[in-house]
C-alpha atoms as a PDB file:
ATOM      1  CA  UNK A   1      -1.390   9.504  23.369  1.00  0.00           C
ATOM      2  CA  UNK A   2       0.633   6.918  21.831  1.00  0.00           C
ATOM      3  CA  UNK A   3       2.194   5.137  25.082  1.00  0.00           C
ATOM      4  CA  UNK A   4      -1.299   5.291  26.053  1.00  0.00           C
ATOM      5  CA  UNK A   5      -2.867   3.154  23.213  1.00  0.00           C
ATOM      6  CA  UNK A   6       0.239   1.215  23.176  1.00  0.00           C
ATOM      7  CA  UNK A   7      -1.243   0.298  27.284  1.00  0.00           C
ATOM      8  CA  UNK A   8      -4.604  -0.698  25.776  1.00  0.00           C
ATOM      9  CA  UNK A   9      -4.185  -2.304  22.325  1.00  0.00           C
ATOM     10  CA  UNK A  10      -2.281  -4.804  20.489  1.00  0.00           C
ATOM     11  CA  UNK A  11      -2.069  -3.074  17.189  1.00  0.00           C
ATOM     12  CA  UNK A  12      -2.391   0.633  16.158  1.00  0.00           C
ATOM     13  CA  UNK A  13      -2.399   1.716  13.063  1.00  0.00           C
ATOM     14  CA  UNK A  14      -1.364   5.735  12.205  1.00  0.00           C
ATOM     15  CA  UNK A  15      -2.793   6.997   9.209  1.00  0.00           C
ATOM     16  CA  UNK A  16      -0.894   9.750   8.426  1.00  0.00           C
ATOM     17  CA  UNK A  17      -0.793  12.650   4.802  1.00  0.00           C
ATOM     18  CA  UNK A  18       2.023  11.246   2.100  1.00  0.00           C
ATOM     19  CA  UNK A  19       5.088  11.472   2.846  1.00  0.00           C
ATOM     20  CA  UNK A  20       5.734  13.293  -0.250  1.00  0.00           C
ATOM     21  CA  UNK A  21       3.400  16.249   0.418  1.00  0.00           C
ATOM     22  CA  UNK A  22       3.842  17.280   4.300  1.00  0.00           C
ATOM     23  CA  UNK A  23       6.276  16.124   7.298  1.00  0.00           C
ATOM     24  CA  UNK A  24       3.503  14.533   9.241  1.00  0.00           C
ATOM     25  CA  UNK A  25       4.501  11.203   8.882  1.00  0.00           C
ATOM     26  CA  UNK A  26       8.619  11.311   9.662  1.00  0.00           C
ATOM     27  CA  UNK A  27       7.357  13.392  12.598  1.00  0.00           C
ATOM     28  CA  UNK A  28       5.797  10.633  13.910  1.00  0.00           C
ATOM     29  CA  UNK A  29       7.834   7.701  12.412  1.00  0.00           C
ATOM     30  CA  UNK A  30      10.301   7.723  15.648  1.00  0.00           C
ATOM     31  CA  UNK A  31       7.428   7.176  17.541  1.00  0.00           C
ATOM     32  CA  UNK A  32       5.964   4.004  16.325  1.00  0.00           C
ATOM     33  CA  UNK A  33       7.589   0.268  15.894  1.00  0.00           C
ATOM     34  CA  UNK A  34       7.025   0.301  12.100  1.00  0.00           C
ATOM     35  CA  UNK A  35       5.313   1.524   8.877  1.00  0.00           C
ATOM     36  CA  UNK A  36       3.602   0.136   5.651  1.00  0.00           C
ATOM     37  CA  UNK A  37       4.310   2.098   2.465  1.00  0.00           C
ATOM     38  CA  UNK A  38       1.346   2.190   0.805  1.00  0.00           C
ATOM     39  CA  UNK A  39       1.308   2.986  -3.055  1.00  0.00           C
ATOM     40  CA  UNK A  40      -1.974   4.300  -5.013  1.00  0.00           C
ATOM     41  CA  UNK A  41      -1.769   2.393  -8.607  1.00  0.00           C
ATOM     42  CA  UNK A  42      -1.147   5.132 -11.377  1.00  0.00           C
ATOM     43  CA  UNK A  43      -1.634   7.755  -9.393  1.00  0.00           C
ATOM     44  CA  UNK A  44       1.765   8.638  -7.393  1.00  0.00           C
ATOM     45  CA  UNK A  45       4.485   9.373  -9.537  1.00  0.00           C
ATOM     46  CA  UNK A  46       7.873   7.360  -9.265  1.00  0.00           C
ATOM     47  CA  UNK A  47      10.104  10.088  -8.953  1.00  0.00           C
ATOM     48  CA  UNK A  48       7.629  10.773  -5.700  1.00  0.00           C
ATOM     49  CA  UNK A  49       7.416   7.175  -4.576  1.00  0.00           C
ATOM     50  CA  UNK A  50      11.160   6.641  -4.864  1.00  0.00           C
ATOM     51  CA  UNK A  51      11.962   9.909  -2.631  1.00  0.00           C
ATOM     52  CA  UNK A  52       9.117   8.612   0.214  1.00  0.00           C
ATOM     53  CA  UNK A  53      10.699   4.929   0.402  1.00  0.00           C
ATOM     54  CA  UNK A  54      14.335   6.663   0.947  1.00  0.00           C
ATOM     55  CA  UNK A  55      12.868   9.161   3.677  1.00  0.00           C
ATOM     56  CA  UNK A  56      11.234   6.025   4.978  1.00  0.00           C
ATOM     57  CA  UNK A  57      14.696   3.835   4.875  1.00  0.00           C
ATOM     58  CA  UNK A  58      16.591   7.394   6.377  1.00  0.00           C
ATOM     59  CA  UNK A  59      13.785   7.177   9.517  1.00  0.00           C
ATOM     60  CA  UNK A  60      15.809   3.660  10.244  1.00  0.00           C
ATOM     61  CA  UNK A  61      11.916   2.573  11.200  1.00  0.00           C
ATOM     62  CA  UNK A  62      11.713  -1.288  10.039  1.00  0.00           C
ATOM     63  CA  UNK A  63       9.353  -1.558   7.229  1.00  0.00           C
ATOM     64  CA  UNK A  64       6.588  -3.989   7.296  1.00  0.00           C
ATOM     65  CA  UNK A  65       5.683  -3.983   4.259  1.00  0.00           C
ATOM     66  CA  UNK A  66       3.973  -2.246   0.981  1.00  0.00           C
ATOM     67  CA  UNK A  67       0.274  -2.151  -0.438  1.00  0.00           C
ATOM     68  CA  UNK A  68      -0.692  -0.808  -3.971  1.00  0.00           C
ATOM     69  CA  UNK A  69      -4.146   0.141  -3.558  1.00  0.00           C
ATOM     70  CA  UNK A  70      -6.328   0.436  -6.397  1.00  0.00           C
ATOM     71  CA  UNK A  71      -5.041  -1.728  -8.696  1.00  0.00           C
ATOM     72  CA  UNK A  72      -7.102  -2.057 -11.892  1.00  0.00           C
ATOM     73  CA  UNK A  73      -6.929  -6.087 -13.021  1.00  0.00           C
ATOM     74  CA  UNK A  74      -7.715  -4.824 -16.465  1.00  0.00           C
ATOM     75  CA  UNK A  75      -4.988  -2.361 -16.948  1.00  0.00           C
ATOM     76  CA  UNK A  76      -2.533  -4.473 -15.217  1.00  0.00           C
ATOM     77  CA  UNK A  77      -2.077  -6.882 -17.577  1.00  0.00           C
ATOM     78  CA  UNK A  78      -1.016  -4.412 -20.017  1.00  0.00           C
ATOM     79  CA  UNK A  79       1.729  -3.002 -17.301  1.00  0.00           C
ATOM     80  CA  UNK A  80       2.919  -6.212 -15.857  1.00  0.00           C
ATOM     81  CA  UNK A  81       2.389  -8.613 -18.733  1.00  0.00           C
ATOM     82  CA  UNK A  82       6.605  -9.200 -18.643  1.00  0.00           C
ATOM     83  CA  UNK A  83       6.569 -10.713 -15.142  1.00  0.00           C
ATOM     84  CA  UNK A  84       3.761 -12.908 -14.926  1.00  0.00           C
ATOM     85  CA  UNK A  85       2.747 -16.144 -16.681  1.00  0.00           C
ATOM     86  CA  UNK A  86      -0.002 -14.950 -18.611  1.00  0.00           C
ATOM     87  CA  UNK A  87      -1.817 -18.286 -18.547  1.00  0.00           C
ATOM     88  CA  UNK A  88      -3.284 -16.849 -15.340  1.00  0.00           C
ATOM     89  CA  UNK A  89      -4.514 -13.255 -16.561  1.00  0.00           C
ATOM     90  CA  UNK A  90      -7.791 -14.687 -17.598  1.00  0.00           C
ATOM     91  CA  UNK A  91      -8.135 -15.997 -14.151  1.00  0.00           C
ATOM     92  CA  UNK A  92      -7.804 -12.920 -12.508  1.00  0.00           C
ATOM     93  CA  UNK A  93      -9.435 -10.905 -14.860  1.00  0.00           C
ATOM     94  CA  UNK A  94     -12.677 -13.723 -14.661  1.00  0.00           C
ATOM     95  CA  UNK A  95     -12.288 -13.525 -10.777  1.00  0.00           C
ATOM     96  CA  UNK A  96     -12.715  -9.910 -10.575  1.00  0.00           C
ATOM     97  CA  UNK A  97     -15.526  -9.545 -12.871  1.00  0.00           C
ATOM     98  CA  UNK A  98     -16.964 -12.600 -10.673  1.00  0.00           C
ATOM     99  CA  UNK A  99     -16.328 -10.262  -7.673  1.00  0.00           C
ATOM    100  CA  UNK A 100     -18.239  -6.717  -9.534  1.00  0.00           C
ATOM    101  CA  UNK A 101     -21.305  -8.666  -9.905  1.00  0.00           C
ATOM    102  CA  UNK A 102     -21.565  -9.331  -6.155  1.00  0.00           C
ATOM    103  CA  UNK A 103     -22.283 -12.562  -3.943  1.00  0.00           C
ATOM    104  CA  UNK A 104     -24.252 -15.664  -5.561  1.00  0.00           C
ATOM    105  CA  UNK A 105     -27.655 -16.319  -4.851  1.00  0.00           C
ATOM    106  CA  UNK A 106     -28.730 -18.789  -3.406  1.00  0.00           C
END
């Protein structure tokens, strides 16, 4: 199945169950050209998100990257406030408020 939507499309993405929980996903890691770790904000553990990015450096896949998906702006600040300059927190904080309310009328 793979080969075959590798014929017909440019990209294909394979969402597969956390690495973490089931085998799924370094079953299928030889067969693809690379992966995205993807990270759910306060919800996976580190111990379990440092043991998935060393079975993902052991599957000697290249790595295209990471996402951390639902990341609360409001909590944020109070877990990152060390690395950032925090003359931009209101910014953020402003834009994504700006963002809940919806598109502008017009």
């Amino acid at each position: 199945m793979i080969s075959d939507l590798r014929k017909r499309y440019d990209r294909v993405f394979i969402d597969t169950p956390p690495l973490a929980a089931v085998s799924d996903a370094l079953i299928i890691l030889p067969l693809v050209d690379g992966s995205i770790f993807t990270i759910y904000f306060n919800k996976v553990r580190r111990k379990a998100a440092q043991f998935s990015a060393k079975k993902l450096l052991e599957a000697n896949v290249p790595n295209f990257g990471a996402v951390l998906n639902g990341l609360n702006l409001a909590v944020s600040g109070y877990y990152y406030a060390q690395y950032y300059d925090k003359s931009y927190k209101d910014y953020y904080v402003v834009m994504a408020k700006d963002d809940d309310a919806g598109p502008p009328s017009r």
